[in-house]
C-alpha atoms as a PDB file:
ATOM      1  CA  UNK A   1       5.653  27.136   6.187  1.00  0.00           C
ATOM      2  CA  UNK A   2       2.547  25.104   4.834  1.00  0.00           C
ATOM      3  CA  UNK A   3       2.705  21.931   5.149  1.00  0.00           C
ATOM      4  CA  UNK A   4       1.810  19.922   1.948  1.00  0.00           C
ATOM      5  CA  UNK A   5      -0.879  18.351   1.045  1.00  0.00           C
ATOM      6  CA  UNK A   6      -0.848  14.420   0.846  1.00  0.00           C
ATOM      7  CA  UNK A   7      -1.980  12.990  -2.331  1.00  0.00           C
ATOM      8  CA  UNK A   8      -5.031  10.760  -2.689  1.00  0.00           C
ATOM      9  CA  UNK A   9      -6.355   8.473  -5.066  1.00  0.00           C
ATOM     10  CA  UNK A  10     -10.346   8.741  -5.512  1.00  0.00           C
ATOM     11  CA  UNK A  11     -12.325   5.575  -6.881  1.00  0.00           C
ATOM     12  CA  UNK A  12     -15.991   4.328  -7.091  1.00  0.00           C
ATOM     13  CA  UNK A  13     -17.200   1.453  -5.493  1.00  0.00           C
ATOM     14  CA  UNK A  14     -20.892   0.767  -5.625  1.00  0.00           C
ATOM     15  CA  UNK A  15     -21.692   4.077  -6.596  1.00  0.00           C
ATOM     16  CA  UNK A  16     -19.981   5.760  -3.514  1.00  0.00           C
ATOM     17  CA  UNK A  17     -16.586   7.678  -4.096  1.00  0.00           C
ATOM     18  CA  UNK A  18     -14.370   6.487  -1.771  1.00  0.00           C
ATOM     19  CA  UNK A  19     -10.486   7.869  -1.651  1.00  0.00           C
ATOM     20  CA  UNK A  20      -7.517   6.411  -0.713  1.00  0.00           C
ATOM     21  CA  UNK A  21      -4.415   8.355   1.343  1.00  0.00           C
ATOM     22  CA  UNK A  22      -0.712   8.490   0.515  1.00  0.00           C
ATOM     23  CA  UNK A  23      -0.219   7.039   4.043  1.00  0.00           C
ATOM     24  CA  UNK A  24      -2.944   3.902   3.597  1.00  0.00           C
ATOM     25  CA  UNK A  25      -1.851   3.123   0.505  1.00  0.00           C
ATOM     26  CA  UNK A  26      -0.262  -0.555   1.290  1.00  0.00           C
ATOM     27  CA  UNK A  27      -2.515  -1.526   4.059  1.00  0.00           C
ATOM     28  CA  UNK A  28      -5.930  -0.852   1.420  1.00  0.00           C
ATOM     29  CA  UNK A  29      -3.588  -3.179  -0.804  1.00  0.00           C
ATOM     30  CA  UNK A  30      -3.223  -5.994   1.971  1.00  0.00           C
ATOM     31  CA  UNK A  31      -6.704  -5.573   2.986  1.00  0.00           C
ATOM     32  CA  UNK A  32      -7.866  -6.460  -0.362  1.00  0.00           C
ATOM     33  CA  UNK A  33      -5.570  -9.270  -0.929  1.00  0.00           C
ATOM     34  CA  UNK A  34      -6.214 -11.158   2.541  1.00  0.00           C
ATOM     35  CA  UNK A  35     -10.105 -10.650   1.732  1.00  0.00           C
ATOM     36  CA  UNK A  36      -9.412 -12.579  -1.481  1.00  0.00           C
ATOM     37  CA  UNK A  37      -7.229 -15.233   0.136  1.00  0.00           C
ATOM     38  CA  UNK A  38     -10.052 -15.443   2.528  1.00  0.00           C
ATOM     39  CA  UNK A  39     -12.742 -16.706  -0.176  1.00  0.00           C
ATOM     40  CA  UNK A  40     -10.908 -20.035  -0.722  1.00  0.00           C
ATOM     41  CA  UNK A  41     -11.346 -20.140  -4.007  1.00  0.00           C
ATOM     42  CA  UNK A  42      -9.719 -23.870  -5.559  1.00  0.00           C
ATOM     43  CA  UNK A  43      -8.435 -21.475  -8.504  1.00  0.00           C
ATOM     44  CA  UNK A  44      -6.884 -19.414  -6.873  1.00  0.00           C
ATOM     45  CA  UNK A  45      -7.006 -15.322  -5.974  1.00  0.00           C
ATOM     46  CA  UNK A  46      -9.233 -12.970  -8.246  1.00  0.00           C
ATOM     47  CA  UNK A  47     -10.429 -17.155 -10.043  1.00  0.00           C
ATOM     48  CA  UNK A  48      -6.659 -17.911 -10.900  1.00  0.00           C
ATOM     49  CA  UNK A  49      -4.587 -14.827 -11.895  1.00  0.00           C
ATOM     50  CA  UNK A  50      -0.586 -16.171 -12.345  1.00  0.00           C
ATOM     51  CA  UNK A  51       1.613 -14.162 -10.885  1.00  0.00           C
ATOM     52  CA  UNK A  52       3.195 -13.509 -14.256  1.00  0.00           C
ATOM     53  CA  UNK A  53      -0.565 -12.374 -16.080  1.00  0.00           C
ATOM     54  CA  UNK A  54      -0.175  -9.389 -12.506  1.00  0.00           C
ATOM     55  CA  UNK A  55       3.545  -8.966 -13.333  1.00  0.00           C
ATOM     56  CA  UNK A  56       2.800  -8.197 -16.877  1.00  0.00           C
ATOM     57  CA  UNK A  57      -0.141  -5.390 -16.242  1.00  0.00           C
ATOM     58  CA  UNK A  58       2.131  -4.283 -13.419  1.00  0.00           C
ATOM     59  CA  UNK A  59       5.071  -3.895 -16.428  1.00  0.00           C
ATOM     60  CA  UNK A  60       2.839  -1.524 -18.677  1.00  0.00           C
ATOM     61  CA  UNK A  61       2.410   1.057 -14.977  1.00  0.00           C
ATOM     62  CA  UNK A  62       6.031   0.381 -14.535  1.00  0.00           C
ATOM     63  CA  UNK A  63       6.891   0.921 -18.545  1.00  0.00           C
ATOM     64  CA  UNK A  64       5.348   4.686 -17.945  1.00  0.00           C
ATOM     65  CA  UNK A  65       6.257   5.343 -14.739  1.00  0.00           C
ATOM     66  CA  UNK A  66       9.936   5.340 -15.938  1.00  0.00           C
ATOM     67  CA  UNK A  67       8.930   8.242 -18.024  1.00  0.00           C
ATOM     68  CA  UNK A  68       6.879  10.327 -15.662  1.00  0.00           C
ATOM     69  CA  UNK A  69       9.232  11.930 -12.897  1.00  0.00           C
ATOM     70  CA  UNK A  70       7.843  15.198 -12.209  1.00  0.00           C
ATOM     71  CA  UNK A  71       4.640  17.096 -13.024  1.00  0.00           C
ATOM     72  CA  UNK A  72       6.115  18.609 -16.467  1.00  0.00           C
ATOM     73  CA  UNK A  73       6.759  15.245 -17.559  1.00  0.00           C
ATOM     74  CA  UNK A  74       3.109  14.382 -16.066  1.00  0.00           C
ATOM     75  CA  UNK A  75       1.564  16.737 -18.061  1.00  0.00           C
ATOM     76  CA  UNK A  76       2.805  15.805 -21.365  1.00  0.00           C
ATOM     77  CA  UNK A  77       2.038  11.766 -20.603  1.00  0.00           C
ATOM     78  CA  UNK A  78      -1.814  12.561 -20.334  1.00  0.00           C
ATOM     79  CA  UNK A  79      -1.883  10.292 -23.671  1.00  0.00           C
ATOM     80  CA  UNK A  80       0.270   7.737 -22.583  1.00  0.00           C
ATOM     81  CA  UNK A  81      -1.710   7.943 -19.481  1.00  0.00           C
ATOM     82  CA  UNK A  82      -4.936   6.997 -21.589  1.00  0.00           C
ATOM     83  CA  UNK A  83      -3.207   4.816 -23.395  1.00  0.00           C
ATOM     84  CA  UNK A  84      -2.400   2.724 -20.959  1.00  0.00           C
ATOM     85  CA  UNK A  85      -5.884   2.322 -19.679  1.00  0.00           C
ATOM     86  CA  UNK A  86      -6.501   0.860 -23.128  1.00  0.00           C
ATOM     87  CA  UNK A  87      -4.174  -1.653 -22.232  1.00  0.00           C
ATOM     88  CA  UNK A  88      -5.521  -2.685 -19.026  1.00  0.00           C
ATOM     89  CA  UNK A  89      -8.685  -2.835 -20.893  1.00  0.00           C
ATOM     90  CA  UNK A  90      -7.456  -4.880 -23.455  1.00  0.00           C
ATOM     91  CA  UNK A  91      -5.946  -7.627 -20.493  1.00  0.00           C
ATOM     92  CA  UNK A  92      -9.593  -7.162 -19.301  1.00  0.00           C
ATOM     93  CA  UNK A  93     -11.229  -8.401 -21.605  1.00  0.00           C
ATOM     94  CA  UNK A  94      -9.360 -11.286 -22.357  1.00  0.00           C
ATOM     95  CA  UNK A  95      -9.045 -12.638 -19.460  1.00  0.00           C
ATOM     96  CA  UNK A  96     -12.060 -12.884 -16.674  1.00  0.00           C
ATOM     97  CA  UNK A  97      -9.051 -12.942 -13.831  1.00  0.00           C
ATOM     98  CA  UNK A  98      -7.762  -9.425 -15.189  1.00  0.00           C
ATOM     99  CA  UNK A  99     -10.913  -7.967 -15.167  1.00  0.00           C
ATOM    100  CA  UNK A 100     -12.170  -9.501 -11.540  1.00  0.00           C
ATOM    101  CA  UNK A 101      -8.768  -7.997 -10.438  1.00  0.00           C
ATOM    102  CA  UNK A 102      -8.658  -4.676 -11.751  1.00  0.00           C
ATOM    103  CA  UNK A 103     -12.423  -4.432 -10.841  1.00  0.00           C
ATOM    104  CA  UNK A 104     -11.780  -5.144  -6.979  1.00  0.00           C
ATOM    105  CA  UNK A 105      -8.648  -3.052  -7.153  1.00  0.00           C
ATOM    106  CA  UNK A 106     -10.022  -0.203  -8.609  1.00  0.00           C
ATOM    107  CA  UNK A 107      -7.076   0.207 -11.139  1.00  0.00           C
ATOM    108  CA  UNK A 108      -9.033   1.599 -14.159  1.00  0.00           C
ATOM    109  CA  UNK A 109     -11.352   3.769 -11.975  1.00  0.00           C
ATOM    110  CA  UNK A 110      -8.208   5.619 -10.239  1.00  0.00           C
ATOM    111  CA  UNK A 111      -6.731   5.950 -13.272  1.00  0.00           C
ATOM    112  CA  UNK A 112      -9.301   8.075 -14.669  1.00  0.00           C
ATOM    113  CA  UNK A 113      -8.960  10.107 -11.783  1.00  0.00           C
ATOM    114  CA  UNK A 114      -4.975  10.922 -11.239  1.00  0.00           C
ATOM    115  CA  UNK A 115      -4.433  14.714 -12.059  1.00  0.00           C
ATOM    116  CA  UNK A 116      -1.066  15.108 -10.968  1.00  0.00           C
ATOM    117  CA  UNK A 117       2.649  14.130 -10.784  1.00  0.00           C
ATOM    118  CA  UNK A 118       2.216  12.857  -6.973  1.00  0.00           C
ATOM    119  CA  UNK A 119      -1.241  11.291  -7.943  1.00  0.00           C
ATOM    120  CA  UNK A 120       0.356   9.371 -10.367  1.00  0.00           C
ATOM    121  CA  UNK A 121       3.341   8.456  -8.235  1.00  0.00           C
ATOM    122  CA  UNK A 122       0.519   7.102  -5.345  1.00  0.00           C
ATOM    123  CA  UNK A 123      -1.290   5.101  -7.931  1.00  0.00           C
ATOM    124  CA  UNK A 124       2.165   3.519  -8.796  1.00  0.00           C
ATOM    125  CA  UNK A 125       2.911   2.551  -5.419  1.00  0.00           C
ATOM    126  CA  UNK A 126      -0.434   1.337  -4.454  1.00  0.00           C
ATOM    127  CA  UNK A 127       0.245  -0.946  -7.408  1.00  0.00           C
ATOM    128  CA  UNK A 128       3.482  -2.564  -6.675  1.00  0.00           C
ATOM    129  CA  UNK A 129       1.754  -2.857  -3.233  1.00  0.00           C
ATOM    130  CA  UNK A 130      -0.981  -5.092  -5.386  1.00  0.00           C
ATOM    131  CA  UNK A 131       2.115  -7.264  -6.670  1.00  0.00           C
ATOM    132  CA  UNK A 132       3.708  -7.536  -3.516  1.00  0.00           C
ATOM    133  CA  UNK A 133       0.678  -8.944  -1.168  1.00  0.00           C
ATOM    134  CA  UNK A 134      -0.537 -11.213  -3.974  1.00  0.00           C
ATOM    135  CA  UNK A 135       2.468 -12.726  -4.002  1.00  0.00           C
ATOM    136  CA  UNK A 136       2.687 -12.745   0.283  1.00  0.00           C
ATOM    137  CA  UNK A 137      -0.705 -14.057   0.063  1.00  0.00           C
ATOM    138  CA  UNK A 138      -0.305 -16.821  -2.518  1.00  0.00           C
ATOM    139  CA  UNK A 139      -1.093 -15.828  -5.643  1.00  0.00           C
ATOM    140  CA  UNK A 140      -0.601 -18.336  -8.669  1.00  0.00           C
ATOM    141  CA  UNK A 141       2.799 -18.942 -10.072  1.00  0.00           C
END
C-alpha cells in the first residue's frame, strides 16, 4: 500500500517559494508569533491587532470551512474560496494591523495556492494555530 502524500501549503516570501508541511504546521505558527512578541512593540503584536479584529478574519476561514468537508465539496467552493480572499483583502486595507498580519503570515499568498480538499483543511489548521499562539503570546484583548 502507498503511503499518502502529506499536504503542503506553498507561499512567497521575498521572492522565494517556500512551503509549509502538514506536520510543521503549528510550530511555523509559534515561530512567527514569538518573533513578533520578540520586537517589543508598545502597541502590541503585528502594531496592535485585538484579539477580536484576529477572531473575526479567523470567523470568515471558519464560516467556509464548515462548508468544505471533502474534495467534492472543495471543488464546488473555488468561488467562495475567492471570495473570501476578497474579504481578507477588504480587513487589509482597512486596517494597517490586518494587513502587517496577513502579510507575515502569508494568509492571502497560501490561499491562492490551496488546490485541494486536504490543502484547504492544512491552511485551516495553520490558522487556528495563528489564533491560538497570538493569544499564548499576548496578543491584544
Amino acid at each position: 500500500m502507498a503511503e499518502r502524500e502529506q499536504p503542503t501549503l506553498l507561499f512567497n516570501n521575498g521572492g522565494k517559494l517556500y512551503s509549509l508541511a502538514e506536520g510543521a504546521y503549528a510550530d511555523y505558527a509559534k515561530k512567527l508569533m514569538e518573533a513578533e512578541a520578540g520586537r517589543n512593540d508598545r502597541k502590541g503584536l503585528f502594531g496592535g491587532l485585538t484579539t477580536t479584529k484576529l477572531r473575526g478574519i479567523y470567523a470568515h476561514i471558519v464560516n467556509l470551512y464548515t462548508k468544505i468537508d471533502d474534495q467534492e465539496a472543495f471543488a464546488k467552493s473555488k468561488g467562495d474560496i475567492q471570495y473570501l480572499k476578497v474579504k481578507l483583502a477588504y480587513e487589509a486595507g482597512r486596517m494597517r494591523e490586518v494587513k502587517d498580519f496577513l502579510d507575515k503570515t502569508h494568509l492571502m499568498d497560501m490561499l491562492d495556492r490551496v488546490n485541494a480538499y486536504d490543502e484547504y483543511l492544512l491552511y485551516c489548521r495553520y490558522a487556528e494555530s495563528l489564533v491560538a499562539f497570538f493569544k499564548f503570546y499576548g496578543g491584544k484583548e
